[in-house]
Every structure is written in C-alpha cells, then in structure tokens.
N, C-alpha and C. Protein backbone atom coordinates (compact mmCIF):
# COMPACT_ATOMS: atom_id res chain seq x y z
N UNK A 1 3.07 14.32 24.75
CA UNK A 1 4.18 13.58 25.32
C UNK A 1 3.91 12.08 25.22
N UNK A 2 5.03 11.17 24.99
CA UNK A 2 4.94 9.98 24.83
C UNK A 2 4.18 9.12 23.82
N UNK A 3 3.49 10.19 22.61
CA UNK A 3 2.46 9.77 21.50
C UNK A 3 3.42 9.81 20.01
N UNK A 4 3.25 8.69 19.58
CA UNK A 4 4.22 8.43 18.18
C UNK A 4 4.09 9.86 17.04
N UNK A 5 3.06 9.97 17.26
CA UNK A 5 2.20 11.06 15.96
C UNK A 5 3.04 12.20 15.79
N UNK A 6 3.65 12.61 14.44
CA UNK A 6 4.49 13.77 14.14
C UNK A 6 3.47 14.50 13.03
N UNK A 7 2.98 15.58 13.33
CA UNK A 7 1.95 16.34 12.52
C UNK A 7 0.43 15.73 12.43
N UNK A 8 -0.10 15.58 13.50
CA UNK A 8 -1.52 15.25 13.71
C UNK A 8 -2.01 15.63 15.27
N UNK A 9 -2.90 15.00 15.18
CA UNK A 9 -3.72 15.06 16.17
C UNK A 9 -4.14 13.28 17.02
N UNK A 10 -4.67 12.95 18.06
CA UNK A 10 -5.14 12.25 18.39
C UNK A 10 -6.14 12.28 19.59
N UNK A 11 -7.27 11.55 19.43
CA UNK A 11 -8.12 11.62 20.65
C UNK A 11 -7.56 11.07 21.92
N UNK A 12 -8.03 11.96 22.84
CA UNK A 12 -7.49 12.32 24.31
C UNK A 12 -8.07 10.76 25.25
N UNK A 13 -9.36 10.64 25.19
CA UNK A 13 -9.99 9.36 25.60
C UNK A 13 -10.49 8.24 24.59
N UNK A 14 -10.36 7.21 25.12
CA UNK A 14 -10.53 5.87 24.97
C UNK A 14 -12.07 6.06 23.80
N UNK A 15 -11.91 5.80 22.65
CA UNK A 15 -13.54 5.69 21.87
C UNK A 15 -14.22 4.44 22.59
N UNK A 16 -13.76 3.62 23.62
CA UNK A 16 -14.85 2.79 23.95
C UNK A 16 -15.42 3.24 24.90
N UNK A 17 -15.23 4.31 25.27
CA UNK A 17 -16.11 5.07 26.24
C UNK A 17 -17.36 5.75 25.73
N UNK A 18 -17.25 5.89 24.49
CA UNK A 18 -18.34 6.71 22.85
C UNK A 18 -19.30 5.69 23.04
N UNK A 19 -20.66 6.92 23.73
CA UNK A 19 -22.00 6.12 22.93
C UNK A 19 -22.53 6.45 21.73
N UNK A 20 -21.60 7.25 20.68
CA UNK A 20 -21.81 7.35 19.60
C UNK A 20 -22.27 6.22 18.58
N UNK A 21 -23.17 5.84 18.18
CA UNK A 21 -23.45 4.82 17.47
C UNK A 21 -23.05 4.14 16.78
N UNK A 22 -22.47 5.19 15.41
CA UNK A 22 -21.27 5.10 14.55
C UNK A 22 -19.91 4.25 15.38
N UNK A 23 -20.18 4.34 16.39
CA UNK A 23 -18.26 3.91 17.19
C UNK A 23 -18.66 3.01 17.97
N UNK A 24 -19.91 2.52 18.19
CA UNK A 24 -20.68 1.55 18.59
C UNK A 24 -20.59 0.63 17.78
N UNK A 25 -20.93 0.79 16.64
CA UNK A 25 -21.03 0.09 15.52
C UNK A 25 -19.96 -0.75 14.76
N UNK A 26 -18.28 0.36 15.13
CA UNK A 26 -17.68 -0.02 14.82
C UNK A 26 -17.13 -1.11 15.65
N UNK A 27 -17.47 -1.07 17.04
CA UNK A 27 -16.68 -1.98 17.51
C UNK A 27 -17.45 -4.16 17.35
N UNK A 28 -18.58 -3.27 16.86
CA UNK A 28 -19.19 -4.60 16.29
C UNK A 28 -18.62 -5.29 15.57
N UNK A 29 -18.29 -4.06 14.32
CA UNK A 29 -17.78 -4.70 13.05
C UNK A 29 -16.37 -5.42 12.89
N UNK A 30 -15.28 -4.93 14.37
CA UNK A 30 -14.28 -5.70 14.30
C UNK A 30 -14.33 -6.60 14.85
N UNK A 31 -15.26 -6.96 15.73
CA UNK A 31 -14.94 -8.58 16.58
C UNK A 31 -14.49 -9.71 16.06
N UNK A 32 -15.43 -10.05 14.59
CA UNK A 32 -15.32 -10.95 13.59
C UNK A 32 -13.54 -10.97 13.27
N UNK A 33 -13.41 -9.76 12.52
CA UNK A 33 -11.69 -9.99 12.33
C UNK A 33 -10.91 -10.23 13.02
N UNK A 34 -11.38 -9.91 14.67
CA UNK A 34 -10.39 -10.37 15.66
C UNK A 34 -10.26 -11.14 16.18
N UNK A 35 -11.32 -11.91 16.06
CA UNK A 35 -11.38 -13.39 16.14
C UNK A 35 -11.02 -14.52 15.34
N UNK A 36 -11.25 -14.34 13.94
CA UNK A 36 -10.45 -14.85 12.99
C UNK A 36 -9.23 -14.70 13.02
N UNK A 37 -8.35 -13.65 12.87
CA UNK A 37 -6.80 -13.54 13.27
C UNK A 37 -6.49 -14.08 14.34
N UNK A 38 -7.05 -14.17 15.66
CA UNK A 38 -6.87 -15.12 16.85
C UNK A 38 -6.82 -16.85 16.56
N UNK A 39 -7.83 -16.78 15.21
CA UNK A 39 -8.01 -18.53 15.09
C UNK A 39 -6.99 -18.73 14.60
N UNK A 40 -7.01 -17.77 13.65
CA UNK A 40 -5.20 -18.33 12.68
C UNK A 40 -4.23 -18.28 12.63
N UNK A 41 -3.95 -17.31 14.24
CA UNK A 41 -2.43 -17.22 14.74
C UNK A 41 -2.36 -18.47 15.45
N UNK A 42 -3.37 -19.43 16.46
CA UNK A 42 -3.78 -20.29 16.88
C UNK A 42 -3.07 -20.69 18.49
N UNK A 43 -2.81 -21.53 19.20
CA UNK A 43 -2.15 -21.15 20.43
C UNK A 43 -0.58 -22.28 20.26
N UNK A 44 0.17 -21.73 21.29
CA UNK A 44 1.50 -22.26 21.55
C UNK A 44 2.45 -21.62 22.48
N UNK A 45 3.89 -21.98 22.45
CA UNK A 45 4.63 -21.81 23.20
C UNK A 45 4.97 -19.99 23.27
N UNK A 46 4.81 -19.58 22.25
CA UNK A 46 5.79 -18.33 21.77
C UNK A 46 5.05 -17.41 22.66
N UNK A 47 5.70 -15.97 22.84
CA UNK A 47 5.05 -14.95 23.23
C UNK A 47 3.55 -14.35 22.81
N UNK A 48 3.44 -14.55 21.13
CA UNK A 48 2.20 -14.06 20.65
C UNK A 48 1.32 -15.10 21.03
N UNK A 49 1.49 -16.76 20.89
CA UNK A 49 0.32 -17.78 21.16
C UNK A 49 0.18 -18.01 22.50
N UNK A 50 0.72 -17.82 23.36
CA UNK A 50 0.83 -18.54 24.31
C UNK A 50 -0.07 -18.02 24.80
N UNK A 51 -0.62 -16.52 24.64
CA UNK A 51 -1.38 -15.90 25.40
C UNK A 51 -2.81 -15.43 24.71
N UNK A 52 -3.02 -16.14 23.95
CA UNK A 52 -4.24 -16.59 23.19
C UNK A 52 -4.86 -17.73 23.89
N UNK A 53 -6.44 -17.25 24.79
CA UNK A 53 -7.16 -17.64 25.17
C UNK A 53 -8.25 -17.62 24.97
N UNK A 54 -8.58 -17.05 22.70
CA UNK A 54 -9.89 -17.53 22.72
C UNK A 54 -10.41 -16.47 22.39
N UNK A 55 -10.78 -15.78 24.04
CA UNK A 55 -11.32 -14.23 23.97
C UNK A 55 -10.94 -13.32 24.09
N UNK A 56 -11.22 -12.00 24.02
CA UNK A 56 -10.30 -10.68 24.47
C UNK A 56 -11.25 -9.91 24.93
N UNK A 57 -10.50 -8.25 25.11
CA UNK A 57 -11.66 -7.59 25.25
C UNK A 57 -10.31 -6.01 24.68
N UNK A 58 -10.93 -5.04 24.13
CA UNK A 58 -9.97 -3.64 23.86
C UNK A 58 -9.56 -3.05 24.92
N UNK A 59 -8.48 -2.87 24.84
CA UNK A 59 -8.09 -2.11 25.84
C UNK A 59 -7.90 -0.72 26.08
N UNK A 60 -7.84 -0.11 24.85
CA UNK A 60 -7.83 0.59 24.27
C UNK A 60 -8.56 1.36 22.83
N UNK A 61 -8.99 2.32 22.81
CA UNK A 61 -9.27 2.75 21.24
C UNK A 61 -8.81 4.25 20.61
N UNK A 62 -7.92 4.41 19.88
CA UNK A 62 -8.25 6.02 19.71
C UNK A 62 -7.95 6.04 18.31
N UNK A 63 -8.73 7.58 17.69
CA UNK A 63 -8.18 7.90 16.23
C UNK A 63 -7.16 9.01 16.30
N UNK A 64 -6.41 8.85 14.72
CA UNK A 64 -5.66 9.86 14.78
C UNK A 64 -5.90 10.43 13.39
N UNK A 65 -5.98 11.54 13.61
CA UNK A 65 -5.99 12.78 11.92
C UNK A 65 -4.08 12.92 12.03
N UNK A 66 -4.14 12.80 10.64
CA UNK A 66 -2.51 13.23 10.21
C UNK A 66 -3.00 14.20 8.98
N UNK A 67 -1.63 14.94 9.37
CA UNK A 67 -1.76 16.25 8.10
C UNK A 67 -0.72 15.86 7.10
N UNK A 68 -0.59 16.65 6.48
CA UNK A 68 0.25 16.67 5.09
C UNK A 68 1.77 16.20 5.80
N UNK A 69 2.79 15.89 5.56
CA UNK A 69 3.75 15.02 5.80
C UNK A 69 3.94 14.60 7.52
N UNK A 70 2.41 14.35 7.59
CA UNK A 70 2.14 13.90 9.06
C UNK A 70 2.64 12.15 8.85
N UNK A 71 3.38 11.99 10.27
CA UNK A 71 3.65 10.14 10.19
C UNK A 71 3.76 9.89 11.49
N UNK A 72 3.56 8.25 11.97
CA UNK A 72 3.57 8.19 13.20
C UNK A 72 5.40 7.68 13.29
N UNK A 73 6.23 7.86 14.08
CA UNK A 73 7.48 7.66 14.23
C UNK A 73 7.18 6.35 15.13
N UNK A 74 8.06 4.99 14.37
CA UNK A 74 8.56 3.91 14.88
C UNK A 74 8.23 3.67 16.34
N UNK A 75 7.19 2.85 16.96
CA UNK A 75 7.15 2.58 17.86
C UNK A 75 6.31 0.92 18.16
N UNK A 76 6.05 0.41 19.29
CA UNK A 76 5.74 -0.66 19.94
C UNK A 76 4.46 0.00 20.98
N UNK A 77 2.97 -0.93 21.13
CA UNK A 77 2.27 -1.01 22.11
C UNK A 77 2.07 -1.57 23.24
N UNK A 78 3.41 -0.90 24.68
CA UNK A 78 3.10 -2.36 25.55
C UNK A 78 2.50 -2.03 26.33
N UNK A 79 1.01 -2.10 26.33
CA UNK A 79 0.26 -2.02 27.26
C UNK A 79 -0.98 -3.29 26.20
N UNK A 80 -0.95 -3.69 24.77
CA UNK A 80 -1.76 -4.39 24.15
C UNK A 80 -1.19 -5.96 24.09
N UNK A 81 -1.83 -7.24 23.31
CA UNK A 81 -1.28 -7.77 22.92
C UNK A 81 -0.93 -8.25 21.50
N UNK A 82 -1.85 -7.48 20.70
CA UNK A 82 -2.73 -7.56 19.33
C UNK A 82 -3.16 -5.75 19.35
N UNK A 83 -2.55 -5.19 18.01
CA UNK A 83 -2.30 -3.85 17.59
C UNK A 83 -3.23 -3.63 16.34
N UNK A 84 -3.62 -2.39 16.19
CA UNK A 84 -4.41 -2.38 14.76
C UNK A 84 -3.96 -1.19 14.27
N UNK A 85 -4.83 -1.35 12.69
CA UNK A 85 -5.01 -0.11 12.11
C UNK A 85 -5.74 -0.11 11.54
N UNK A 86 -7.02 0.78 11.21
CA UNK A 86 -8.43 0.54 10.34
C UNK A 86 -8.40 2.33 9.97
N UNK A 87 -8.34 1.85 8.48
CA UNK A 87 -8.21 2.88 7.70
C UNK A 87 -9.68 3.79 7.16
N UNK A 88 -9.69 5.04 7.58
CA UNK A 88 -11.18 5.33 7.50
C UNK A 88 -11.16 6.63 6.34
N UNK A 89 -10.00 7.39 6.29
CA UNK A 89 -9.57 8.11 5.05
C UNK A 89 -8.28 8.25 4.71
N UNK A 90 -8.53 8.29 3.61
CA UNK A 90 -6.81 8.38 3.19
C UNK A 90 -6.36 9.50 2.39
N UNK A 91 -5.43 9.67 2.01
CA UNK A 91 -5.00 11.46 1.49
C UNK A 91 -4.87 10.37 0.24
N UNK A 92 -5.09 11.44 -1.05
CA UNK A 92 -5.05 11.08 -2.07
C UNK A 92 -3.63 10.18 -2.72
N UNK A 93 -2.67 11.09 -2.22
CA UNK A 93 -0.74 10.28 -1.84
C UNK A 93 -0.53 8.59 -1.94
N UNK A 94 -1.97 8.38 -0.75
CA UNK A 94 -1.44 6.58 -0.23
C UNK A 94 -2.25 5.77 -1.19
N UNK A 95 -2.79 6.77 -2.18
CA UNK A 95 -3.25 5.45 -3.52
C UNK A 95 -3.07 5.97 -4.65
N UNK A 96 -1.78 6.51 -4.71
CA UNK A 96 -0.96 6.90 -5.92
C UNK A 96 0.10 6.26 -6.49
N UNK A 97 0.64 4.88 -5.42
CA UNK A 97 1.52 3.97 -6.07
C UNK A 97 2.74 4.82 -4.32
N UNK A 98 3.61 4.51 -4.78
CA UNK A 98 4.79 4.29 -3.59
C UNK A 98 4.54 4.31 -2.30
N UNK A 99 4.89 5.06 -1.17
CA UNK A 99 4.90 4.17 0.05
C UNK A 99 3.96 5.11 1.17
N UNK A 100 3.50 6.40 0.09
CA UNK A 100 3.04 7.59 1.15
C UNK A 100 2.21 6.75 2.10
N UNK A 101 2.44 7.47 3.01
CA UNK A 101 0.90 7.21 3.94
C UNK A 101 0.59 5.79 4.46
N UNK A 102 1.58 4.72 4.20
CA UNK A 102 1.53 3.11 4.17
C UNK A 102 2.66 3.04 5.72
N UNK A 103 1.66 1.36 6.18
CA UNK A 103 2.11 1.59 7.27
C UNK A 103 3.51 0.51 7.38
N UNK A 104 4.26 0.61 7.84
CA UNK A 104 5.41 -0.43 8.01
C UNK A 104 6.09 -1.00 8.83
N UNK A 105 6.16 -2.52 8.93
CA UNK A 105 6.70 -2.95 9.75
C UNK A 105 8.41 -3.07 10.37
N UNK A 106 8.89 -3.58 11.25
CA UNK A 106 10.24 -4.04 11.51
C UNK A 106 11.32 -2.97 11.48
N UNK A 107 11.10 -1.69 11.45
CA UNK A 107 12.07 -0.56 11.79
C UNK A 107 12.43 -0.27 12.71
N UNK A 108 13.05 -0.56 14.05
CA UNK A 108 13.29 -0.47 15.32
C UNK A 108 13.50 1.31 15.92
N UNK A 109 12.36 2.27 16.34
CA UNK A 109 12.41 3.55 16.70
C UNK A 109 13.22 3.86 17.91
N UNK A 110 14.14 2.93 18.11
CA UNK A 110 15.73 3.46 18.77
C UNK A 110 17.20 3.06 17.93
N UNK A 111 18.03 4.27 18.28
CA UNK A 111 19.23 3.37 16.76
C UNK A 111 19.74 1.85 17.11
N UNK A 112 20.08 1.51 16.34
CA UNK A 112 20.63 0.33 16.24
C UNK A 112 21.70 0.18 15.44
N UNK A 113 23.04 -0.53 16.10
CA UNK A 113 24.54 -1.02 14.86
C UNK A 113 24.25 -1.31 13.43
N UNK A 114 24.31 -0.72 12.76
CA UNK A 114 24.10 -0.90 11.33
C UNK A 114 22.73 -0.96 10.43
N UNK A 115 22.01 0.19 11.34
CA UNK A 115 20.44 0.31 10.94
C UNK A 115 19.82 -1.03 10.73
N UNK A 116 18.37 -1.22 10.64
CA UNK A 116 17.44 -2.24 10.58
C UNK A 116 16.48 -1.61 9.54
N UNK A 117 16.36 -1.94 8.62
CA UNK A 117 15.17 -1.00 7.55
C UNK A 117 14.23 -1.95 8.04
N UNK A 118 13.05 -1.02 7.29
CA UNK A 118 11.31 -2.33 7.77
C UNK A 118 11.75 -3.23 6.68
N UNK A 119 11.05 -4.30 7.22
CA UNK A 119 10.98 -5.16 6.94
C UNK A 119 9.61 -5.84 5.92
N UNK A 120 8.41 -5.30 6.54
CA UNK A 120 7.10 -4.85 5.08
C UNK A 120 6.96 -3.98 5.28
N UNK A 121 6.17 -3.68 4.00
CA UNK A 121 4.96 -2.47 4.49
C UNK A 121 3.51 -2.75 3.84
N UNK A 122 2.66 -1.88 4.14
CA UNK A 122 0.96 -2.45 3.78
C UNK A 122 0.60 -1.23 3.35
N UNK A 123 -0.05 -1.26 2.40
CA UNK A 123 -0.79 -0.34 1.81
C UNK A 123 -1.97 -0.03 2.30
N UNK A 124 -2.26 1.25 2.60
CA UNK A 124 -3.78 1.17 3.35
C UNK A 124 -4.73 1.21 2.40
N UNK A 125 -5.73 0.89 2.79
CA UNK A 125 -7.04 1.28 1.84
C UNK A 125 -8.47 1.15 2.46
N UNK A 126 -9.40 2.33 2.41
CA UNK A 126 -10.17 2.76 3.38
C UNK A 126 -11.38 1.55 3.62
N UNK A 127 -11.14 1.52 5.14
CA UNK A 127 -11.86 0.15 5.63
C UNK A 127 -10.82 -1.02 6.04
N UNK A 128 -10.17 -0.99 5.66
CA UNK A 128 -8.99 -2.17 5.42
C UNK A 128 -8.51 -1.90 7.20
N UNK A 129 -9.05 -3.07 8.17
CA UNK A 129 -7.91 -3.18 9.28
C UNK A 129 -6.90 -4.05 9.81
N UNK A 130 -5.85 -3.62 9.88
CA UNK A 130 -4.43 -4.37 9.69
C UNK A 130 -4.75 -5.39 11.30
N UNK A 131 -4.02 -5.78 11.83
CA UNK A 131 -4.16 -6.64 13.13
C UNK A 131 -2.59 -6.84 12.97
N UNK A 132 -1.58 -6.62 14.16
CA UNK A 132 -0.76 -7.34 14.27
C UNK A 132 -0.07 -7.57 15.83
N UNK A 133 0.93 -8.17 16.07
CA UNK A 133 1.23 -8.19 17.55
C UNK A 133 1.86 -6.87 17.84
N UNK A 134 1.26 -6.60 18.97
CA UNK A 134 1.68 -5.37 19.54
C UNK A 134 3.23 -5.01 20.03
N UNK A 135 3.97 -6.15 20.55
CA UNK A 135 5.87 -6.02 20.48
C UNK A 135 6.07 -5.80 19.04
N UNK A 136 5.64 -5.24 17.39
CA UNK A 136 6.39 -5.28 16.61
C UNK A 136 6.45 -4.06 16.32
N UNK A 137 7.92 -3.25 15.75
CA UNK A 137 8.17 -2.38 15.58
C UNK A 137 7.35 -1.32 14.60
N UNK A 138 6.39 -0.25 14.63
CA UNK A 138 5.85 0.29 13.41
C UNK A 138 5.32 1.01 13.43
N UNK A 139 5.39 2.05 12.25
CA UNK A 139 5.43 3.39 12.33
C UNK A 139 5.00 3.36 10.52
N UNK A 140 4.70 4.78 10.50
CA UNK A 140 4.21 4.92 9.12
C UNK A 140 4.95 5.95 8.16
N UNK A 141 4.70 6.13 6.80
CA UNK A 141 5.63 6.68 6.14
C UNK A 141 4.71 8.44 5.62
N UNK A 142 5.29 9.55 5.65
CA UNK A 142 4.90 10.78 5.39
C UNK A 142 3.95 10.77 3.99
N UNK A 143 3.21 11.56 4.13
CA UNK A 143 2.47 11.88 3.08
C UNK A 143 2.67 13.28 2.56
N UNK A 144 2.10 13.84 0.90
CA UNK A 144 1.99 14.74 0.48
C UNK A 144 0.75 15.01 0.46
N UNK A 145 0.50 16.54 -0.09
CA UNK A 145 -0.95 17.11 -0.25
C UNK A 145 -1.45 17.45 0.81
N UNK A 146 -2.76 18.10 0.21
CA UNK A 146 -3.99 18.70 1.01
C UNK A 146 -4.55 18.08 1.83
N UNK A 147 -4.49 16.75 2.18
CA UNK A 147 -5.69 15.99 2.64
C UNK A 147 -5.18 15.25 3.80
N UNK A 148 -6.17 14.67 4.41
CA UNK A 148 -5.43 14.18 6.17
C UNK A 148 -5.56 12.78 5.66
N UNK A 149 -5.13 12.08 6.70
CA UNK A 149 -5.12 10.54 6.89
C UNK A 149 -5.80 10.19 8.04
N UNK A 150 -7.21 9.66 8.23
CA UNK A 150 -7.79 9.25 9.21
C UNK A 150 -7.98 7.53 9.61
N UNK A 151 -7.32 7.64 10.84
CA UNK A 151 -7.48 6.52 11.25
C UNK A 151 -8.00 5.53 12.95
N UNK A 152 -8.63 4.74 12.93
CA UNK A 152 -8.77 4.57 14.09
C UNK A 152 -8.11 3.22 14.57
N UNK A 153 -7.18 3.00 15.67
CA UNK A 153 -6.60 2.23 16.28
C UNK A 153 -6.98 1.92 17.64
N UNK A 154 -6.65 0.55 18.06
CA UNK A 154 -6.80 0.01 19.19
C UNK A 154 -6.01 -1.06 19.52
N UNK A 155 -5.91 -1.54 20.88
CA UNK A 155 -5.35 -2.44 21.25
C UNK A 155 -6.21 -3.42 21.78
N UNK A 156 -5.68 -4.74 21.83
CA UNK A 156 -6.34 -6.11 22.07
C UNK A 156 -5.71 -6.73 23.82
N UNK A 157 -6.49 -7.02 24.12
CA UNK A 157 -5.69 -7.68 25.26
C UNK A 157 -6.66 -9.37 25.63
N UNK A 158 -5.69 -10.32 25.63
CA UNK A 158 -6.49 -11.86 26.07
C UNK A 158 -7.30 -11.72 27.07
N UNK A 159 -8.59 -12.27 27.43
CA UNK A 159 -9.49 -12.37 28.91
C UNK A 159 -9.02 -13.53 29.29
C-alpha cells in the first residue's frame, strides 16, 4: 500500500539501519555526489535552494528488485528533499537503445487537462546515481525479458 512499484519487490526497512558492510560502504560512496549536487544547485530563494544548508543527513534508504515489465508508476517523495536513484543491475532491455527500464521525469501520476508527457528521461547504467528534487514528478518506464532491475534509492533531507 502506498509504494509506486508495479511488479517488484521492495525492502520493508530503512538500509541505514544495515550493518552490512557492503551498505556501509555504500553510504560512503554517495556523500561525495551529494555534496557536489548540493554545491551546484547552490542556495536561494526557491523551494529547492532555499533549503540548502550545506549538510544533510538520509532519511531514508531502500532497494527495489523489478521483474520483467516491472515499473515504478509516477510519483513524488514528500517526506525527502533531494531524491535518488543508483543503479546496481539492469535487465539487459535498458541497454538496448529505447526507453526500457529508464527513469523519467515530469509526468504528473494524477490526470491532468490535456495530459503532461515527461518531460526527460535518463538512461540508467549500473553505478550511475541520479540525484534530483524530491517535489518532481517520476516514475520509470517497463521493461522486457528475463532479468530484474536492481536498484537502491534514498532520500536526502537538509540538517
């Protein structure tokens, strides 16, 4: 209930609760990027800068396995302020050329007068983690084949 994911799975608790090493490790390896995307969104008036203070801390972490025309349906994180996606496998589909398995922005997951198509989309590729503000609309596109789509996500929040 209340989870975007159509044909997958997702972990039940928070991975920053994991003294798994591996997930230890990982949360090492993102600080750097999240701090850089913090420098270069930089601060101001708007909703995303204004609330850039520098530091953060996760608020969140979980992965999700998707199956064969598994996708997450159009949604927003408001409980984050800064959204991810770090791509850890991919089904053979999302590096075959068109849109399988790629994640996309600006599709609004309630209707709207005269539809809103996305607006990008990003190609995943394993290792690759996206960062974006958590009010933006996004959801991902179905895949074919045998193989899952693994990924681990989290949310950012300012200290």
């Amino acid at each position: 209930m209340g989870q975007s994911l159509r044909g997958g799975s997702q972990t039940t608790a928070s991975l920053t609760r994991s003294e798994d090493p591996v997930i230890r490790t990982f949360f090492k390896a993102i600080d750097g990027p999240i701090r850089r995307y913090m420098t270069a969104i930089g601060c101001g008036a708007d909703p995303l800068r204004a609330r850039n203070t520098g530091d953060y801390r996760i608020e969140g972490c979980w992965s999700v396995r998707l199956r064969s025309n598994g996708f997450h349906a159009n949604h927003v994180h408001p409980r984050g302020w800064l959204s991810s996606a770090c791509y850890i496998q991919l089904p053979k589909a999302a590096k075959a050329g068109g849109h399988e398995g790629w994640i996309k922005f600006g599709e609004p997951g309630t209707p709207t007068g005269g539809g809103l198509a996305a607006e990008r989309y990003v190609e995943p590729s394993e290792g690759r983690l996206v960062l974006f503000p958590s009010y933006m609309w996004h959801g991902t596109m179905p895949f074919s084949g045998d193989d899952h789509r693994m990924t681990i996500a989290f949310d950012v929040a300012p200290t």
